[in-house]
C-alpha atoms as a PDB file:
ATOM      1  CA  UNK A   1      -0.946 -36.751  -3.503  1.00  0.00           C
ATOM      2  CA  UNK A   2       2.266 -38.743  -4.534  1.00  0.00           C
ATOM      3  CA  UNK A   3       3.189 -39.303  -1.029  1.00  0.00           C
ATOM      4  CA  UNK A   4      -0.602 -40.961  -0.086  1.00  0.00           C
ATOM      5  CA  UNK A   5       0.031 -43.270  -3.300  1.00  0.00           C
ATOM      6  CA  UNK A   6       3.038 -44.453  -2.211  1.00  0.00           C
ATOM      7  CA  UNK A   7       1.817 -45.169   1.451  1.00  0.00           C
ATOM      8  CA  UNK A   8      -1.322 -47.150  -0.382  1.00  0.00           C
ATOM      9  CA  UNK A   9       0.963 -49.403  -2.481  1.00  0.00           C
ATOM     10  CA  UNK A  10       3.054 -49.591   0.444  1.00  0.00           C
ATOM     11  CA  UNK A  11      -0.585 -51.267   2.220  1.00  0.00           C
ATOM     12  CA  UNK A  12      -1.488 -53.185   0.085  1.00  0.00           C
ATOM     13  CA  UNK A  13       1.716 -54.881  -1.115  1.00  0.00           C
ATOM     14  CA  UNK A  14       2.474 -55.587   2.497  1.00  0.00           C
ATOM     15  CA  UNK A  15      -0.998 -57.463   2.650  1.00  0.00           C
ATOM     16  CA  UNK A  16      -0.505 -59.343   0.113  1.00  0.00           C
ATOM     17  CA  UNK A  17       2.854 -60.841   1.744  1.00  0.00           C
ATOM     18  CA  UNK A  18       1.027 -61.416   4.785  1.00  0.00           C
ATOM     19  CA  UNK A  19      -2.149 -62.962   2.554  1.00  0.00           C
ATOM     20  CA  UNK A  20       0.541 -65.087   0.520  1.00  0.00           C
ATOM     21  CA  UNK A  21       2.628 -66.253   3.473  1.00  0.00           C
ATOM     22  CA  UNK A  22      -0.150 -67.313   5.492  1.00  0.00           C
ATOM     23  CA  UNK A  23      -1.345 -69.276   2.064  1.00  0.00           C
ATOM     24  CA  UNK A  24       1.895 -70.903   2.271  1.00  0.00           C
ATOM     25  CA  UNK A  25       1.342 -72.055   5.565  1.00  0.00           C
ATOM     26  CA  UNK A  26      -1.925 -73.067   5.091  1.00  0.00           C
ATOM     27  CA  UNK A  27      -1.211 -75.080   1.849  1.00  0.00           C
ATOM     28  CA  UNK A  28       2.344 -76.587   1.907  1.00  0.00           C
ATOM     29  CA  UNK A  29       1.776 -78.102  -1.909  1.00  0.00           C
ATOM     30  CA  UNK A  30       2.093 -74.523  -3.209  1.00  0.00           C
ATOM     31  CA  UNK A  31       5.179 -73.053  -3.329  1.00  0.00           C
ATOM     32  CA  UNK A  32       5.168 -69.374  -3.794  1.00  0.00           C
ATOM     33  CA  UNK A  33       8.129 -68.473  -1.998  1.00  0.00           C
ATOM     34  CA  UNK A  34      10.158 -66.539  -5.125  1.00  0.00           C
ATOM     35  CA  UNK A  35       6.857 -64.588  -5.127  1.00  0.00           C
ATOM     36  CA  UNK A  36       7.275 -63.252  -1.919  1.00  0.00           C
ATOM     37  CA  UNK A  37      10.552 -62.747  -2.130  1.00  0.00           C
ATOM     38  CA  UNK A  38       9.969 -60.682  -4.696  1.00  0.00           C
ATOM     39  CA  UNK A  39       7.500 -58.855  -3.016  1.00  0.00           C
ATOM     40  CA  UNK A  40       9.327 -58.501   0.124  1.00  0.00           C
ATOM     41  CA  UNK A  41      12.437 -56.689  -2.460  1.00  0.00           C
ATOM     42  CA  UNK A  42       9.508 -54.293  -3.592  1.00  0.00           C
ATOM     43  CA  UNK A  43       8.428 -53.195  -0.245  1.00  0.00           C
ATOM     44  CA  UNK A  44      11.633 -52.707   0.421  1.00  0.00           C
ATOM     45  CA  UNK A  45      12.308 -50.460  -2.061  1.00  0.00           C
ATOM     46  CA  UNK A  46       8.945 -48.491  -1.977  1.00  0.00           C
ATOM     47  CA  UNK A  47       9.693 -47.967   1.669  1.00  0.00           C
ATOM     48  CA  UNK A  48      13.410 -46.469   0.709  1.00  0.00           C
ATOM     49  CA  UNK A  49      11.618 -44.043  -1.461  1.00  0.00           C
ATOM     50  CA  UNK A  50       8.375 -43.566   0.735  1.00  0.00           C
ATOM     51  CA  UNK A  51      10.945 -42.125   3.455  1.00  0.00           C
ATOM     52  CA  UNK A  52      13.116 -39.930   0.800  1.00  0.00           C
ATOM     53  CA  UNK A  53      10.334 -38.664  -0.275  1.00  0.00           C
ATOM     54  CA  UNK A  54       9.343 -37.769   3.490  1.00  0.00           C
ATOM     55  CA  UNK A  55      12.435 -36.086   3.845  1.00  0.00           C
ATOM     56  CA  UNK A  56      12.297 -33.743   0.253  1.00  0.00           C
ATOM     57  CA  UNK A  57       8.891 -32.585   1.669  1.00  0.00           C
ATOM     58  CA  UNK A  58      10.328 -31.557   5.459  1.00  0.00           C
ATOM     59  CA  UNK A  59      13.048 -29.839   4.127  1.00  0.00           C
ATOM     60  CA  UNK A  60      10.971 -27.372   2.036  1.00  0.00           C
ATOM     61  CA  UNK A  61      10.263 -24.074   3.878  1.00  0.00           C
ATOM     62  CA  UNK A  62       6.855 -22.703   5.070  1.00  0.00           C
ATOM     63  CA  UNK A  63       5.258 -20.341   3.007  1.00  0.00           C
ATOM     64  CA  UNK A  64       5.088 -17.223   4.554  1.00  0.00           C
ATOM     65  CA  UNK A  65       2.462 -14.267   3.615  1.00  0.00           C
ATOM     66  CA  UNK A  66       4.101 -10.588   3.515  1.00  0.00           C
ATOM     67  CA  UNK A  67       1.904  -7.772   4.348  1.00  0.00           C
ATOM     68  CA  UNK A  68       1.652  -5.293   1.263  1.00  0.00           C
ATOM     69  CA  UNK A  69       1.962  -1.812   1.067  1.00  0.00           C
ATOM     70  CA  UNK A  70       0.982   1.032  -1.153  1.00  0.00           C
ATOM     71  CA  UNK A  71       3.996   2.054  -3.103  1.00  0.00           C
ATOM     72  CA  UNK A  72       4.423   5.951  -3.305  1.00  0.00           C
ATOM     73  CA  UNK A  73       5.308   7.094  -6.866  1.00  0.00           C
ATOM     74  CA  UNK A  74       6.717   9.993  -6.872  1.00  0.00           C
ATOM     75  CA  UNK A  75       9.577  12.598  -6.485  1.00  0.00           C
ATOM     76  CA  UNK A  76       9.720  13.232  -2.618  1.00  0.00           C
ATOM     77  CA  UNK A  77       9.627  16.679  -1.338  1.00  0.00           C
ATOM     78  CA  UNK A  78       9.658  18.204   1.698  1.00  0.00           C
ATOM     79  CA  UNK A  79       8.641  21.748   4.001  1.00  0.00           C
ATOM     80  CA  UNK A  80      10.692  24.416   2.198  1.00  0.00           C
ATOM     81  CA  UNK A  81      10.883  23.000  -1.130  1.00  0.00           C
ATOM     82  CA  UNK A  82       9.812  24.148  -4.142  1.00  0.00           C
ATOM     83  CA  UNK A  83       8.158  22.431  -7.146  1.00  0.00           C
ATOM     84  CA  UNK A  84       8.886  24.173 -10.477  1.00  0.00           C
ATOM     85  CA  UNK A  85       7.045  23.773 -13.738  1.00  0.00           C
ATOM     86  CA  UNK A  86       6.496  25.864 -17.076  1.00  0.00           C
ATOM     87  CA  UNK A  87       3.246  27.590 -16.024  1.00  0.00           C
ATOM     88  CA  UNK A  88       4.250  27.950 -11.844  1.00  0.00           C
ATOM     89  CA  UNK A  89       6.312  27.458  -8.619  1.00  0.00           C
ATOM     90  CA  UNK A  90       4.914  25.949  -6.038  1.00  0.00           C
ATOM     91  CA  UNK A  91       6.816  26.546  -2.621  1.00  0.00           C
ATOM     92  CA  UNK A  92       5.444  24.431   0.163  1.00  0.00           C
ATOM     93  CA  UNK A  93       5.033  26.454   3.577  1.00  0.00           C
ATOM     94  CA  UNK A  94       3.680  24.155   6.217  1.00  0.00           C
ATOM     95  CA  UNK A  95       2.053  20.712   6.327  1.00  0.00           C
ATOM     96  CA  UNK A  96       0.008  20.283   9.744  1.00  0.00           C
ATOM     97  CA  UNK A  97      -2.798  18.504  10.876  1.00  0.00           C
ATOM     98  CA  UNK A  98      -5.204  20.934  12.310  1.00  0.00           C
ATOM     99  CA  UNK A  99      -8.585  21.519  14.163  1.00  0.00           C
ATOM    100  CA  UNK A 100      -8.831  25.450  12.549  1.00  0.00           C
ATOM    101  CA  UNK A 101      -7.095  26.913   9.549  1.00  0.00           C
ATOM    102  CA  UNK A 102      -5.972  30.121  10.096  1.00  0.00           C
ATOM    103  CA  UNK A 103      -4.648  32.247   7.410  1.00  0.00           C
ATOM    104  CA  UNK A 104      -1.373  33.384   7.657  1.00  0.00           C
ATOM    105  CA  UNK A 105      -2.156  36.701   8.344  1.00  0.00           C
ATOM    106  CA  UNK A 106      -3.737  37.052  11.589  1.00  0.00           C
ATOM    107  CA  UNK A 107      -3.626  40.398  12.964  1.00  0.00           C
ATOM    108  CA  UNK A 108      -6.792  41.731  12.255  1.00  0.00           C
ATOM    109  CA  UNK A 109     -10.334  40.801  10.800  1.00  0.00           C
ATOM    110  CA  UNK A 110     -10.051  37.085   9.547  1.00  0.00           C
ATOM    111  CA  UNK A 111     -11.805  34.200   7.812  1.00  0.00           C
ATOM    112  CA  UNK A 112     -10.867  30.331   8.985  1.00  0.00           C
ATOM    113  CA  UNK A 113     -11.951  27.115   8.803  1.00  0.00           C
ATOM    114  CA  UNK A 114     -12.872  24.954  11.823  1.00  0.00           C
ATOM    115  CA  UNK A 115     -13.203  21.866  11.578  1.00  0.00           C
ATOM    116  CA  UNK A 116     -16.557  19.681  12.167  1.00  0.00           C
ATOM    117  CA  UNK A 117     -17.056  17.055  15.236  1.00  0.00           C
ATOM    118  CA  UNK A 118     -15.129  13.775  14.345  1.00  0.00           C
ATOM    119  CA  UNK A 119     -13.030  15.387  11.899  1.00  0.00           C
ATOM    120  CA  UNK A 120      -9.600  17.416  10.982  1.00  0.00           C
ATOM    121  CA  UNK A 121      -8.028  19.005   8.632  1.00  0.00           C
ATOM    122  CA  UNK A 122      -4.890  17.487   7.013  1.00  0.00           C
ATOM    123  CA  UNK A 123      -3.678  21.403   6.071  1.00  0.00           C
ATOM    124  CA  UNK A 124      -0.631  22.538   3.289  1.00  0.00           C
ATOM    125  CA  UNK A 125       0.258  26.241   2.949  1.00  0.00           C
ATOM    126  CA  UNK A 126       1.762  27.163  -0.131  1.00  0.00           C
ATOM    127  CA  UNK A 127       3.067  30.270  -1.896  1.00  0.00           C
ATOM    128  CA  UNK A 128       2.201  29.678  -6.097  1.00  0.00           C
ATOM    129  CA  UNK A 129       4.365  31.728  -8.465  1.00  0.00           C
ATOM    130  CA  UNK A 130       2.737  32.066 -11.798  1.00  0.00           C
ATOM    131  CA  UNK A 131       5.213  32.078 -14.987  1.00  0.00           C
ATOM    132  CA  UNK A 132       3.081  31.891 -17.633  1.00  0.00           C
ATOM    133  CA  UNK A 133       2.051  35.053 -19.497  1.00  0.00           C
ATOM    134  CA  UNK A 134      -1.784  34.927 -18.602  1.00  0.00           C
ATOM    135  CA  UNK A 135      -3.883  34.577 -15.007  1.00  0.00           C
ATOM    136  CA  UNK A 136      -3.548  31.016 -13.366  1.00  0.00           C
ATOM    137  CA  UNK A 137      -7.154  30.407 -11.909  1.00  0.00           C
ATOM    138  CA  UNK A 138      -6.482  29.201  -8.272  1.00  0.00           C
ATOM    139  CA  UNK A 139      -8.675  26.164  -8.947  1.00  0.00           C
ATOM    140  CA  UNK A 140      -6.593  24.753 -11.886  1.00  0.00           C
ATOM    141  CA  UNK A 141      -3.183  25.074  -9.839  1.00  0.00           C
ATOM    142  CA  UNK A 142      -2.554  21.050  -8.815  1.00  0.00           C
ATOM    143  CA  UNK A 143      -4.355  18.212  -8.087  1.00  0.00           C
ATOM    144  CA  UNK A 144      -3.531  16.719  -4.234  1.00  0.00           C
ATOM    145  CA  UNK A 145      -4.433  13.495  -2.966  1.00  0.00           C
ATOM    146  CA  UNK A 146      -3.573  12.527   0.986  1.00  0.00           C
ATOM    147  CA  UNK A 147      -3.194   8.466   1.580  1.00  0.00           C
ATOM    148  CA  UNK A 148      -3.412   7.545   5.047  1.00  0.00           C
ATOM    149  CA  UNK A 149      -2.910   4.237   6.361  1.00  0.00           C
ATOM    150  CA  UNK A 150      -2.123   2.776   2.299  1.00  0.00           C
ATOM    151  CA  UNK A 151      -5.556   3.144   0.892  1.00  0.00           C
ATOM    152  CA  UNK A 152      -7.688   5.397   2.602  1.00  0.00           C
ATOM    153  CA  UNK A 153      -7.409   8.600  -0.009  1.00  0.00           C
ATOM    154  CA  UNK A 154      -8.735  12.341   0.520  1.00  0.00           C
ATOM    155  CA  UNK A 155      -8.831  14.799  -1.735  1.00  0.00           C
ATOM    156  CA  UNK A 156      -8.040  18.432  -1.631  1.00  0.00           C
ATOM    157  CA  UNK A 157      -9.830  21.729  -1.991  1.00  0.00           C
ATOM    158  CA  UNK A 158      -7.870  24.585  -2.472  1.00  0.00           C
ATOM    159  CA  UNK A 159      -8.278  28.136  -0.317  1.00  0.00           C
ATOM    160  CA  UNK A 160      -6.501  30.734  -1.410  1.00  0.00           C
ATOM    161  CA  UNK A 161      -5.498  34.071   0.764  1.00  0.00           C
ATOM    162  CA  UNK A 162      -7.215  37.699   0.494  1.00  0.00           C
ATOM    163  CA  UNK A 163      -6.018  40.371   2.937  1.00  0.00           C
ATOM    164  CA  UNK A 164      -9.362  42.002   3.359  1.00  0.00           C
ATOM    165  CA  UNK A 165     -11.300  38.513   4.254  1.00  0.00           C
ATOM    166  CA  UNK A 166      -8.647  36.480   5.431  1.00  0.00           C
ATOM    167  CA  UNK A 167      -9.712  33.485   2.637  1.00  0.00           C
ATOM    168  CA  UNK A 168     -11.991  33.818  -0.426  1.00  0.00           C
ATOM    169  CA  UNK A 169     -12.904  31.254  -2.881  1.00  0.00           C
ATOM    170  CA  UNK A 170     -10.786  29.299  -5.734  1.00  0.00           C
ATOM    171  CA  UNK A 171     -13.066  29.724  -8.108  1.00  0.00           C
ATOM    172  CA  UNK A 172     -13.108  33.567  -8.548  1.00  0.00           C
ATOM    173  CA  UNK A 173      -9.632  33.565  -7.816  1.00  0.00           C
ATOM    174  CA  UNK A 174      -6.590  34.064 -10.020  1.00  0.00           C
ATOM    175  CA  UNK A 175      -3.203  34.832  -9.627  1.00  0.00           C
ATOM    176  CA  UNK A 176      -1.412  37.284 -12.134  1.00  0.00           C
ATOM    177  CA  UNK A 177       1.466  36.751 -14.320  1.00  0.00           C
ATOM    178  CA  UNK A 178       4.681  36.969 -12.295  1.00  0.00           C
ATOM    179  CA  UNK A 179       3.029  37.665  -9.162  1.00  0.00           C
ATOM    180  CA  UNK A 180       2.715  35.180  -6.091  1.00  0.00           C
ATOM    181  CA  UNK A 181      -0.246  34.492  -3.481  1.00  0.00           C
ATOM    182  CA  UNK A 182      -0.819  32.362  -0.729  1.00  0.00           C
ATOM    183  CA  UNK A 183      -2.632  28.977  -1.214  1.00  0.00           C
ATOM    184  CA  UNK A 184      -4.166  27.001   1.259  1.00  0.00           C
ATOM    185  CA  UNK A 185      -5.466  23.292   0.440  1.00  0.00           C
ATOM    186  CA  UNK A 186      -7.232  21.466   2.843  1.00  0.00           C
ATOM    187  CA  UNK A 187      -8.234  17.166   2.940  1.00  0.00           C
ATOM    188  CA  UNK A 188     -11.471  17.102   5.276  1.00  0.00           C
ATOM    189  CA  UNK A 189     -10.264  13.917   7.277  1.00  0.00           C
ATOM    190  CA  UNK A 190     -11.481  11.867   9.862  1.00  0.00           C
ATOM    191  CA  UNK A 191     -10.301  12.332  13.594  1.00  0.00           C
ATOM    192  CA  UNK A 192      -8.031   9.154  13.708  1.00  0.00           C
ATOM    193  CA  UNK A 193      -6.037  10.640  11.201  1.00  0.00           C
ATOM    194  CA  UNK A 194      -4.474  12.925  13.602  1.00  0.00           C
ATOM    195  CA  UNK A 195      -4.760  10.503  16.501  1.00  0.00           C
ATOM    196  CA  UNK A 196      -3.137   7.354  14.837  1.00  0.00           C
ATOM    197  CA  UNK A 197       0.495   6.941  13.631  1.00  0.00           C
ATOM    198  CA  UNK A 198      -0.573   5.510  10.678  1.00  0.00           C
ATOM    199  CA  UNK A 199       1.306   6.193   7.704  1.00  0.00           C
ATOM    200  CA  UNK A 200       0.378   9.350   5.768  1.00  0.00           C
ATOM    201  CA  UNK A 201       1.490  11.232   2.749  1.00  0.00           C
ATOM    202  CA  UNK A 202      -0.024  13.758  -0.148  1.00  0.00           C
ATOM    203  CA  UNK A 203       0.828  12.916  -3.885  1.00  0.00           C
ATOM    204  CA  UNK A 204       0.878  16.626  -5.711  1.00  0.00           C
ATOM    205  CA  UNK A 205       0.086  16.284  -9.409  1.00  0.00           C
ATOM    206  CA  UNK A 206       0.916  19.833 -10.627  1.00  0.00           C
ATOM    207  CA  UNK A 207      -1.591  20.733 -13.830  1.00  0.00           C
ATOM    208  CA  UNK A 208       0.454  21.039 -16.643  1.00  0.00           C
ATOM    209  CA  UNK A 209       2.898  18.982 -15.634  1.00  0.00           C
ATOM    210  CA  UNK A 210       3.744  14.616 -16.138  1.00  0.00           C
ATOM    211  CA  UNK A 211       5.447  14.901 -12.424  1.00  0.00           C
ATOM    212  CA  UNK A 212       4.061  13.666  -9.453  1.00  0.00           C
ATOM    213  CA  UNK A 213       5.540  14.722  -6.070  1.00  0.00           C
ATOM    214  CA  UNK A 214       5.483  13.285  -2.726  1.00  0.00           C
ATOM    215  CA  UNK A 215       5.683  14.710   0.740  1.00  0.00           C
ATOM    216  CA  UNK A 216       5.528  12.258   3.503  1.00  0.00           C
ATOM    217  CA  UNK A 217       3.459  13.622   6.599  1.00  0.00           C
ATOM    218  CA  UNK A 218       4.782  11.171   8.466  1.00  0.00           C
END
């Protein structure tokens, strides 16, 4: 806006040389001449600070927009680690991206989960530890939340093992004080998921617990 205001006093002061010279010419009597020479010394000067001011906006850099991403808050973690807290320990088995689950133990008579047209299963297999003195129900164990491409979230549903059935539900489930089972928990995903190389990671929020932990998927 500064720089247009200069160029419009810059206008007009030069027409009113050119409307004051051509005055002079027109009527000798008058004699305007300091006038224009004073004029002529402002125009001067305006132009001088018309072209440094031309300069001081070229030399300022572009603004350029940076493409944001979701922070991850967290402690990282990774296969083979373990996550301890007062009430459990969480030991993380496998992370995959699968079409079936499959419990671990397949030898004979099993349960899995397939997954549905379009989709797949972001899968982690964990072994939980209880250490508190009374049953941990397998639906209170940790909250999991998978971020793929930095904002598109799934949550988790936990599956833990039985060796008659293969899998049986979280809900009826508990795990006994000092003893360990096998946990499955599964994000129902869509299929680009697995065919993108987007980024993607789970956040584990352990209950009990003011930690979050990270493991990157990739």
């Amino acid at each position: 806006m500064k720089r247009q205001t200069k160029a419009t006093v810059l206008i007009l002061m030069a027409s009113t040389i050119l409307s004051l010279t051509s005055c002079s010419q027109q009527q000798p009597s008058s004699d305007n001449s300091a006038e224009i020479e004073s004029l002529k010394t402002q125009l001067e000067s305006l132009k001088t600070e018309n072209n440094d001011l031309k300069a001081q906006l070229e030399a300022i850099p572009e603004t350029t927009v940076e493409e944001t991403t979701t922070g991850q808050q967290g402690i990282s973690v990774n296969v083979g680690d373990t996550i301890t807290t007062d009430t459990m320990e969480f030991t993380i088995q496998k992370v995959e991206l699968t079409y079936d689950v499959l419990p671990d133990d397949t030898s004979g008579f099993y349960s899995h989960y397939a997954a549905d047209a379009g989709n797949v299963y972001l899968h982690i297999d964990a072994d939980i530890k209880n250490l508190a003195k009374q049953n941990l129900s397998c639906d209170a164990i940790a909250s999991l939340t998978a971020d793929y491409n930095n904002g598109y979230t799934y949550s988790s549903f936990a599956v833990p093992e039985d060796s008659s059935t293969g899998f049986t539900y979280a809900n009826i489930t508990s795990i006994k004080p000092l003893e360990t089972l096998g946990v499955h928990f599964l994000f129902k995903c869509p299929q680009e998921v697995e065919e993108s190389s987007n980024p993607l990671f789970v956040t584990i929020e352990p209950a009990n617990s003011s930690n979050s932990y990270i493991i990157t998927v990739r």
